[in-house]
Protein backbone atom coordinates (compact mmCIF):
# COMPACT_ATOMS: atom_id res chain seq x y z
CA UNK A 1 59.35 8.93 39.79
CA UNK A 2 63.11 8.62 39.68
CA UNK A 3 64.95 10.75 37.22
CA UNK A 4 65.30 8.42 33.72
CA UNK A 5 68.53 6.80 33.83
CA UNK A 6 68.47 7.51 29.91
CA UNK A 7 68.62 11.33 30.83
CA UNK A 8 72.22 11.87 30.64
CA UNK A 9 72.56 11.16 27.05
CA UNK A 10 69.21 10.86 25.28
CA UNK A 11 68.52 14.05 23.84
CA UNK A 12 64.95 13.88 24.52
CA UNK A 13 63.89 15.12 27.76
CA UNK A 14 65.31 18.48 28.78
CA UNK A 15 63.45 18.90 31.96
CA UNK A 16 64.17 15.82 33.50
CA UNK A 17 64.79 16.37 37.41
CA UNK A 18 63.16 19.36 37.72
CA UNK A 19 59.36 19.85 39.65
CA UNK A 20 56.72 20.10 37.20
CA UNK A 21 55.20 22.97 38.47
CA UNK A 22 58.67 24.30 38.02
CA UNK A 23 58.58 23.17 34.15
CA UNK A 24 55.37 24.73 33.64
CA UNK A 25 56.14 28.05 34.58
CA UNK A 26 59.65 28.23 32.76
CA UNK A 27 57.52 27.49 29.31
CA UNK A 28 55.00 29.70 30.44
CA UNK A 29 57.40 32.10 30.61
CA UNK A 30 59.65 31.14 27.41
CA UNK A 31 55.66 31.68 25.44
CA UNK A 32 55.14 35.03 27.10
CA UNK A 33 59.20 36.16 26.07
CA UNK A 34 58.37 35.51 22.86
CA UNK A 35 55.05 37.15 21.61
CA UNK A 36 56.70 40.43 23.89
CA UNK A 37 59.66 40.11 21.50
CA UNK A 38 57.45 40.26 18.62
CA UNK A 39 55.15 43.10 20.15
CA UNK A 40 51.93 40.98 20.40
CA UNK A 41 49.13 42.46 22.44
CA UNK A 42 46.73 40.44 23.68
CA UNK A 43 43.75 40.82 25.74
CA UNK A 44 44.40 38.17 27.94
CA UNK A 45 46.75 35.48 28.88
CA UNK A 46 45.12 32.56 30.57
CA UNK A 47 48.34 30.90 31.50
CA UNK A 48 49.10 27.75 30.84
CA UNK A 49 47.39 24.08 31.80
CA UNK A 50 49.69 21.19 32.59
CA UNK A 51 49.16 17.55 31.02
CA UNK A 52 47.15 15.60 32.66
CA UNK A 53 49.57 12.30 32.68
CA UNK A 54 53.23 13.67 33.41
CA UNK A 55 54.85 10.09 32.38
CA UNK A 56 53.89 7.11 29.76
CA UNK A 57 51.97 9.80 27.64
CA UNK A 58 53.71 9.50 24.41
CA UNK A 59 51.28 6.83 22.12
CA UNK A 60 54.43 6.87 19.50
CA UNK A 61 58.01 6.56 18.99
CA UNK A 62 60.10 6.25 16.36
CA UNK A 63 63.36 4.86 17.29
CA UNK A 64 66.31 4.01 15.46
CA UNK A 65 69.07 1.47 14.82
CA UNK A 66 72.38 2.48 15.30
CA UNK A 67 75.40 1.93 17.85
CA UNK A 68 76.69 4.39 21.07
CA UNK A 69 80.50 3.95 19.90
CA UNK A 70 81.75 3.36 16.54
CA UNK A 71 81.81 -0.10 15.25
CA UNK A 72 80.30 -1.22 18.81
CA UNK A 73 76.99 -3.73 19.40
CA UNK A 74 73.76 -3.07 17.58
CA UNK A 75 71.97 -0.25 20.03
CA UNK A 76 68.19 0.92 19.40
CA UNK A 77 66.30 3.97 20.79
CA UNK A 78 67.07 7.84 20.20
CA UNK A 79 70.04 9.83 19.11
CA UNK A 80 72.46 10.35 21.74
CA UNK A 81 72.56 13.71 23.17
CA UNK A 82 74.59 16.38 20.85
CA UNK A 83 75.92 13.10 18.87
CA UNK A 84 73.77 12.53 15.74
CA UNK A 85 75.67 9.45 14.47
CA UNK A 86 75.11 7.77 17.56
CA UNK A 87 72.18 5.55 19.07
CA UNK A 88 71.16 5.30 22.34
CA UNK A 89 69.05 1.91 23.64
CA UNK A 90 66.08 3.49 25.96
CA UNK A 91 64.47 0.73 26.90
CA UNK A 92 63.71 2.24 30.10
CA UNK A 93 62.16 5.58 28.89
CA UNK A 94 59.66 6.84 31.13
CA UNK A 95 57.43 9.02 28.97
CA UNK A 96 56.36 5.75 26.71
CA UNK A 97 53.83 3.36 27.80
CA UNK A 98 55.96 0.36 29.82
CA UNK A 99 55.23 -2.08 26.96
CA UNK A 100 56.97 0.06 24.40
CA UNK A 101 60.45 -0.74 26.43
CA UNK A 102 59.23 -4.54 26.94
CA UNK A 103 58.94 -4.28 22.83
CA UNK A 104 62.06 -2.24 21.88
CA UNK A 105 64.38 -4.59 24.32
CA UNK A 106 62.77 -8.07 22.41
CA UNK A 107 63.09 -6.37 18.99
CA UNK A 108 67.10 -5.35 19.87
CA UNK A 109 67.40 -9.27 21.50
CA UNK A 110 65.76 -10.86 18.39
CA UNK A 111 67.80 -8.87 15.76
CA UNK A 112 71.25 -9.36 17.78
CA UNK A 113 70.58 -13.01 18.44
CA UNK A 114 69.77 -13.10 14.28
CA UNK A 115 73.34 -11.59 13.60
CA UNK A 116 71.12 -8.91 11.76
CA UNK A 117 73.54 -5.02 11.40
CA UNK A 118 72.14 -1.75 11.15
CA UNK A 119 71.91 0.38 8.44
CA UNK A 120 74.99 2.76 8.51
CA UNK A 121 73.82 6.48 6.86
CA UNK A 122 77.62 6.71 5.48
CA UNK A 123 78.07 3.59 4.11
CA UNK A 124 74.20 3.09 2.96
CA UNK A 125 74.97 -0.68 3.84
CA UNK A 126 72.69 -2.61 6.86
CA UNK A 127 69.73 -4.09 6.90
CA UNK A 128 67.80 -2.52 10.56
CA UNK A 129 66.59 0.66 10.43
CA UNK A 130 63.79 1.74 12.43
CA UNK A 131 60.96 0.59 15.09
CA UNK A 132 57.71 2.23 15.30
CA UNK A 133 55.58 1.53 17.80
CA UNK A 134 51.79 3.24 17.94
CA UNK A 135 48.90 3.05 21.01
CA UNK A 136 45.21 3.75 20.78
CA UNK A 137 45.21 5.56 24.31
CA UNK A 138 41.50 4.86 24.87
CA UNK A 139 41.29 1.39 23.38
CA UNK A 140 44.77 -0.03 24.52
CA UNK A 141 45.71 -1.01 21.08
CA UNK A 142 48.91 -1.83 20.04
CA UNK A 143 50.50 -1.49 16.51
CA UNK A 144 54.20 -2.52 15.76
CA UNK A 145 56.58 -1.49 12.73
CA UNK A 146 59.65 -2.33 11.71
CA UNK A 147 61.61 -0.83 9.09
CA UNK A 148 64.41 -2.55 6.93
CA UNK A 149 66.28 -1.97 3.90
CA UNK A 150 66.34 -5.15 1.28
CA UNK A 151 69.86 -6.00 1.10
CA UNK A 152 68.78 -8.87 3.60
CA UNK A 153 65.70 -11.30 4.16
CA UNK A 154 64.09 -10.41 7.01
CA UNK A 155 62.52 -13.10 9.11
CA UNK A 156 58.94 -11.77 9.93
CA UNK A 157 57.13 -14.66 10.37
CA UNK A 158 59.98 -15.46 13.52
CA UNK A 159 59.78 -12.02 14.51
CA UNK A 160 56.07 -11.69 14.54
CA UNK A 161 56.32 -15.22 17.14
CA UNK A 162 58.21 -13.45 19.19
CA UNK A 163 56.34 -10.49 19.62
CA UNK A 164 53.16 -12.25 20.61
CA UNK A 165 54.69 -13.91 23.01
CA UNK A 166 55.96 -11.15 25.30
CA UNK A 167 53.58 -10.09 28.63
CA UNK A 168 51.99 -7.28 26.93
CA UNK A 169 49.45 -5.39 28.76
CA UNK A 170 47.59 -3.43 25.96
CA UNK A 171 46.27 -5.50 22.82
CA UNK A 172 48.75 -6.28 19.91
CA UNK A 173 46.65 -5.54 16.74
CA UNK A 174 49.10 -5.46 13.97
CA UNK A 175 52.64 -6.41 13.03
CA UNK A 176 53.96 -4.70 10.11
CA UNK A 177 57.15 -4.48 7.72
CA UNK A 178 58.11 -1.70 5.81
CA UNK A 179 61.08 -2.13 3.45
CA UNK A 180 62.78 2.01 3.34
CA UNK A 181 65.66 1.43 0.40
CA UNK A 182 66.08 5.02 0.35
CA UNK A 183 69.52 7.00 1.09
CA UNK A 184 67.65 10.10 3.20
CA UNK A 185 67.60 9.33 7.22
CA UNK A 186 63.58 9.42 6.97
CA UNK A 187 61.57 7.05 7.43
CA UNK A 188 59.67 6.16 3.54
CA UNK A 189 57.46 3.19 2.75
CA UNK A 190 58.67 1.63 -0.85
CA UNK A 191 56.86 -1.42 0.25
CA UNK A 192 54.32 -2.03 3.55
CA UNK A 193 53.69 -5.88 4.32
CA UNK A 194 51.61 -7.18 7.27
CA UNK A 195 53.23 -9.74 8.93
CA UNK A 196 49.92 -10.31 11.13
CA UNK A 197 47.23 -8.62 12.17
CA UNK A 198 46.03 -5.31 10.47
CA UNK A 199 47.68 -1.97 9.05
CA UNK A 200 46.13 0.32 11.51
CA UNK A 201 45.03 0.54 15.19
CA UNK A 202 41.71 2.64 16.31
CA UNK A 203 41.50 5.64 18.63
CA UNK A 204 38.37 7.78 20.20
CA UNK A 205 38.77 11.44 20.83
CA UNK A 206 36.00 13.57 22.21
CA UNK A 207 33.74 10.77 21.42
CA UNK A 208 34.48 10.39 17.92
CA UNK A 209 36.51 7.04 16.73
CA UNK A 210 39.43 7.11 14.15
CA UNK A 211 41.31 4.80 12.21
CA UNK A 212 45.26 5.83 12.21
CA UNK A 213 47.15 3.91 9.94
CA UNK A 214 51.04 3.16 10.17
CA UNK A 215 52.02 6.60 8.63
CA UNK A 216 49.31 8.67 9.53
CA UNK A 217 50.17 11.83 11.58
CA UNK A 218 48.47 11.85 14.77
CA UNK A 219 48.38 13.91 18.42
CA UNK A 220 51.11 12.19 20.36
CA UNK A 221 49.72 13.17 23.90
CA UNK A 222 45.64 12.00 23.28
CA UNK A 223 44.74 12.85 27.08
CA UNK A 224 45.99 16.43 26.61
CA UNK A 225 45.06 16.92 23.10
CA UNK A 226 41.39 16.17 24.02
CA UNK A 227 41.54 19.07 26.84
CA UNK A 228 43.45 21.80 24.35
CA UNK A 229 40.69 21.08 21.50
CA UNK A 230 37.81 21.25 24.15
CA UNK A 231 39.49 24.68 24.90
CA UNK A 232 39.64 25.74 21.52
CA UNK A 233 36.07 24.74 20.34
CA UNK A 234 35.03 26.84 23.22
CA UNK A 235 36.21 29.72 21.88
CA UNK A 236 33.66 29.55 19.36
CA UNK A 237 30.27 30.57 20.72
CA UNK A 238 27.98 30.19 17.83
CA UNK A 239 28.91 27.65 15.05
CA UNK A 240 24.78 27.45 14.08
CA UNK A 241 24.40 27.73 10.32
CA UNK A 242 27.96 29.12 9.67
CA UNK A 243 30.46 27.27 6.98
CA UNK A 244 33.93 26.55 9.30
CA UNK A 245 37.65 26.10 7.09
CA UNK A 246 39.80 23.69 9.24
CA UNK A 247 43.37 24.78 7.51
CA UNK A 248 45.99 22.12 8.02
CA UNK A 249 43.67 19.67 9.32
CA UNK A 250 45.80 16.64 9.42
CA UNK A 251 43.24 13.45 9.98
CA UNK A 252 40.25 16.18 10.54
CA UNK A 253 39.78 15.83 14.15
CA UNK A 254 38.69 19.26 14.90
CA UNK A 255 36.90 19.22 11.93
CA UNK A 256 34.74 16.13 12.55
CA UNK A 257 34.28 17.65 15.86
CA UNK A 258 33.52 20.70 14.78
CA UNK A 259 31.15 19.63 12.21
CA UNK A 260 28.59 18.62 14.58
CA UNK A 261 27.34 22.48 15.63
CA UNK A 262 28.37 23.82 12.10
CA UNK A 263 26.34 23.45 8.60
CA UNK A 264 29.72 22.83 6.77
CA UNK A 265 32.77 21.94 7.32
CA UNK A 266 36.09 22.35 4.59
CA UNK A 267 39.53 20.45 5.62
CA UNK A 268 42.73 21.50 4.09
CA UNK A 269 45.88 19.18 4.21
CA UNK A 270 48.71 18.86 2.11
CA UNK A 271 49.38 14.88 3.47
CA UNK A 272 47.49 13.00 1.21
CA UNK A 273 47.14 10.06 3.36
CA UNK A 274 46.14 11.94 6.24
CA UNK A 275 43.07 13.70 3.95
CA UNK A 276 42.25 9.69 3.22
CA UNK A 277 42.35 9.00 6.61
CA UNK A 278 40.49 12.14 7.50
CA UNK A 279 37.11 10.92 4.71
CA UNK A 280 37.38 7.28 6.06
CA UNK A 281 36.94 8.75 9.61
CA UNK A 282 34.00 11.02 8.77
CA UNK A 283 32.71 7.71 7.08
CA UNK A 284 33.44 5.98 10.08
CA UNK A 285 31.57 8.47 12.20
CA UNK A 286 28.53 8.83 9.96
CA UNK A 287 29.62 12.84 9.02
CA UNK A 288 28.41 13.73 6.12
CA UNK A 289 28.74 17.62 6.25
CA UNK A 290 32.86 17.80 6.07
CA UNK A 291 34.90 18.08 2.75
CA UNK A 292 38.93 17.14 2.54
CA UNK A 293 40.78 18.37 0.13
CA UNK A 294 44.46 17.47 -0.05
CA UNK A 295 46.82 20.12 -1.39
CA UNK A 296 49.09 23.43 0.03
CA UNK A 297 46.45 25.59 1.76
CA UNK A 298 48.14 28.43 -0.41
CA UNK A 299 47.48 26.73 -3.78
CA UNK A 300 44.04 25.13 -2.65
CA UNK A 301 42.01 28.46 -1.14
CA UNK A 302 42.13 29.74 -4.91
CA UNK A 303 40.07 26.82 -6.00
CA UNK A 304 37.22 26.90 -2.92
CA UNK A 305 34.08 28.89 -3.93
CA UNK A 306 32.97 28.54 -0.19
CA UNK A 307 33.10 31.59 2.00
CA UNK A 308 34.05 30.57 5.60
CA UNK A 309 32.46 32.71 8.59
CA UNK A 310 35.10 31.17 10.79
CA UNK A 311 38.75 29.49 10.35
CA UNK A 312 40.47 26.99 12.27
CA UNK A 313 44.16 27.08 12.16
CA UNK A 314 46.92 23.99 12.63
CA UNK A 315 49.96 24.60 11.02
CA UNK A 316 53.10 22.44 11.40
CA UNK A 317 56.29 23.66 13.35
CA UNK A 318 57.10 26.00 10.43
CA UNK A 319 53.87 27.96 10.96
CA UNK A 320 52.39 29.80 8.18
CA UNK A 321 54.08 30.98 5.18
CA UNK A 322 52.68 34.50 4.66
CA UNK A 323 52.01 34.46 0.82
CA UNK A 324 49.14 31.74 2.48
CA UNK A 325 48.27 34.09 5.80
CA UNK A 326 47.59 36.62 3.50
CA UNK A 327 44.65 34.91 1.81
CA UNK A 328 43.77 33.65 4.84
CA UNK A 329 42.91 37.19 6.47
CA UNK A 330 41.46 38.74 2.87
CA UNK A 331 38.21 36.55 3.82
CA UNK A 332 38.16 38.84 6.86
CA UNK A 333 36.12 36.49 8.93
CA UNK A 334 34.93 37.28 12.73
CA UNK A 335 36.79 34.65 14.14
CA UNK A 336 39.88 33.36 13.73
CA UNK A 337 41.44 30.02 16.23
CA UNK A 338 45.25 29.42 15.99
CA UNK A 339 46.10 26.10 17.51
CA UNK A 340 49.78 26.52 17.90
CA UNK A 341 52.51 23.35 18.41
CA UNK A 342 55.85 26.34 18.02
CA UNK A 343 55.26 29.29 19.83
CA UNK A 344 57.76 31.25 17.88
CA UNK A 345 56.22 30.56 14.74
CA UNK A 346 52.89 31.79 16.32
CA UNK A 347 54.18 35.15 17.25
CA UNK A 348 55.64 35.54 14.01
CA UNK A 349 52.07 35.14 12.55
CA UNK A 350 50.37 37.16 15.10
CA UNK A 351 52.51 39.67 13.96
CA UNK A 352 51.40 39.64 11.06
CA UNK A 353 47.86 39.47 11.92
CA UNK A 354 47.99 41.70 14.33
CA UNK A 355 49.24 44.48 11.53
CA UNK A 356 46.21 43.40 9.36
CA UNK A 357 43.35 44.30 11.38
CA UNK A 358 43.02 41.38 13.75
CA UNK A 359 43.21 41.79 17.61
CA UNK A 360 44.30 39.10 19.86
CA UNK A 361 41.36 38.17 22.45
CA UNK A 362 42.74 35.27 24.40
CA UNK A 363 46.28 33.04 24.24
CA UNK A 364 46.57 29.95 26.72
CA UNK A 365 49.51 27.55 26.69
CA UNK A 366 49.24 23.95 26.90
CA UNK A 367 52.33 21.49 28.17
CA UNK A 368 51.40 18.63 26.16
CA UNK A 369 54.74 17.23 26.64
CA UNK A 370 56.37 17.11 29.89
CA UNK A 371 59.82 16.96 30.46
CA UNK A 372 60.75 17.95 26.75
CA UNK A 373 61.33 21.70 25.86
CA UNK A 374 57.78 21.73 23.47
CA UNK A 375 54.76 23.44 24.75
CA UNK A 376 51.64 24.45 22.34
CA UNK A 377 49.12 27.32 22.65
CA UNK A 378 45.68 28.65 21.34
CA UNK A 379 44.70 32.01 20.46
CA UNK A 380 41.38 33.40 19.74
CA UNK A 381 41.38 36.17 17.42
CA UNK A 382 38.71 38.54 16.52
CA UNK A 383 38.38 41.65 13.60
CA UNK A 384 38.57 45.03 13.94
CA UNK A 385 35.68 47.13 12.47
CA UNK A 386 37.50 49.69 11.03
């Protein structure tokens, strides 16, 4: 595929033009420069496993409202490259299914043809803000939001007209409005409407099906995801019996997956919505043997009387705090997996870890997201009998 002609100024792809093998290696690399520079020792490094889709991988994108050059037209897509204030239109982007373009180029037409503005962040004043557009990778399901302000009426009913008339090829299931009044650049429902259709769209991973509603986080790069959890249930020989803690679980996909070898399974998320989303799932998939409880894993392991005999780790960009790591390693389980989306954060915890008694059996890195500068990893830890 030709290099994205968005390349030059969206801020989003780093790697664009260069092999993927080539971009494999150089993160491979970047993971293995930083657990040396933290003095991690690991029994083995298993290198690291491409995506299996290279482009149109990404099942969401937020983009934003804006314009390139001050006081010029109404734009829509990502932040321009090094320029925060302004918005570039990718309606071409090649790492987004093709309808998301055919969408984002309809939704900028529609509003400019409306005389709708933007939202400025200086002057608080505009009515566009955002478009959010979601795919169920293995049911081809489409869910569309668009975010406002309410200093101006918003035509939905036109809007939603519109959008069911464009040459989709995956399934529109939902058209939704959410009116954001608030001054922060981040996107915050003070009022959801459906405009047609439902509130969520429906996914299946490893089997299992899941309802992901407008706000609910979930993996970006399904394909991928589904190989890097396979990998890290793996890691786990013998699950028979034993009571598993899932530790920033989001929705409670490993969880519900991991809840069919174990006797018990107990998520821990501080989203509340996604812990909702995680019990309606286990509903959906008649599971019965996982608990969610929403709150900071810090705060919430004083209040579990469970013992776990293995823990699951999933922490955000930030990592762990280690006030939380702490109590995490005082259960001094066998097993410890550390599903990582910031390598840097996950050497500073194996660090840690490593100091407390903990050795580092296996680390594999996974490029869930080519052409951008992210890569994840998973490391199987195991105690030291001392």
């Amino acid at each position: 595929m030709d290099i994205c002609k968005h390349s030059e100024n969206c801020g989003g792809c780093i790697y664009q033009g260069v092999p993927y093998q080539d971009q494999i290696i150089l993160k491979g690399k970047e993971v293995l420069r930083l657990l040396e520079e933290k003095d991690i020792l690991f029994e083995k490094y298993l290198g690291i496993e491409g995506s299996p889709r290279r482009y149109a991988y990404r099942n969401k994108m937020e983009y934003t409202f804006g314009d390139e050059v001050k006081n010029g037209e109404m734009t829509l897509g990502m932040h321009k490259k090094g320029r925060f204030m302004s918005i570039v239109t990718v309606d071409e982007c090649q790492i987004v299914d093709p309808d998301f373009n055919v969408i984002l180029k309809a939704t900028l037409e529609f509003c400019l043809k409306k005389g709708y503005i933007f939202y400025h962040k200086k002057t608080h004043s505009g009515l566009m803000r955002n478009l959010i557009i979601r795919k169920g990778e293995h049911t081809e399901e489409l869910l569309v939001n668009v975010v406002t302000s309410s200093q101006q009426n918003f035509d939905g009913d036109e809007f939603a007209k519109m959008l069911l008339s464009l040459p989709l090829q995956n399934s529109l299931v939902g058209i939704l409005h959410t009116i954001n009044d608030r001054v922060a650049d981040f996107v915050y429902a003070d009022k959801l409407d459906i405009i047609w259709g439902r509130d969520y769209y429906t996914e299946e991973i490893m089997g299992l099906k899941f309802k992901v509603s407008a706000f609910s986080f979930f993996q970006t790069n399904i394909l991928a995801i589904e190989k890097l959890y396979t990998e890290a249930l793996s890691l786990i020989k013998d699950l028979n019996g034993k009571t598993v803690f899932d530790l920033y679980c989001g929705t409670g996909t490993i969880a519900q997956t991991i809840s069919l070898r174990a006797k018990k399974v107990i998520g821990v998320e501080i989203v509340e919505e996604a812990v909702e989303a995680a019990k309606e799932n286990a509903r959906l998939n008649g599971i019965e043997n996982c608990e969610f409880i929403a709150g900071d894993v810090m705060e919430v392991l004083d209040r579990i009387h469970d013992k776990p005999d293995v823990i699951v780790l999933d922490p955000p960009r930030v990592g762990i705090h280690n006030k939380a790591l702490d109590k995490i390693l005082n259960y001094r389980v066998n097993q410890i997996v550390y599903i990582s989306c910031n390598p840097s954060s996950l050497a500073d915890n194996l660090s840690l870890m490593q100091y407390s008694g903990y050795k580092i059996n296996s680390i594999k890195a996974f490029d869930n997201f080519p052409h951008t500068k992210h890569v994840e990893c998973v490391a199987l830890m195991s105690r030291v009998e001392k």
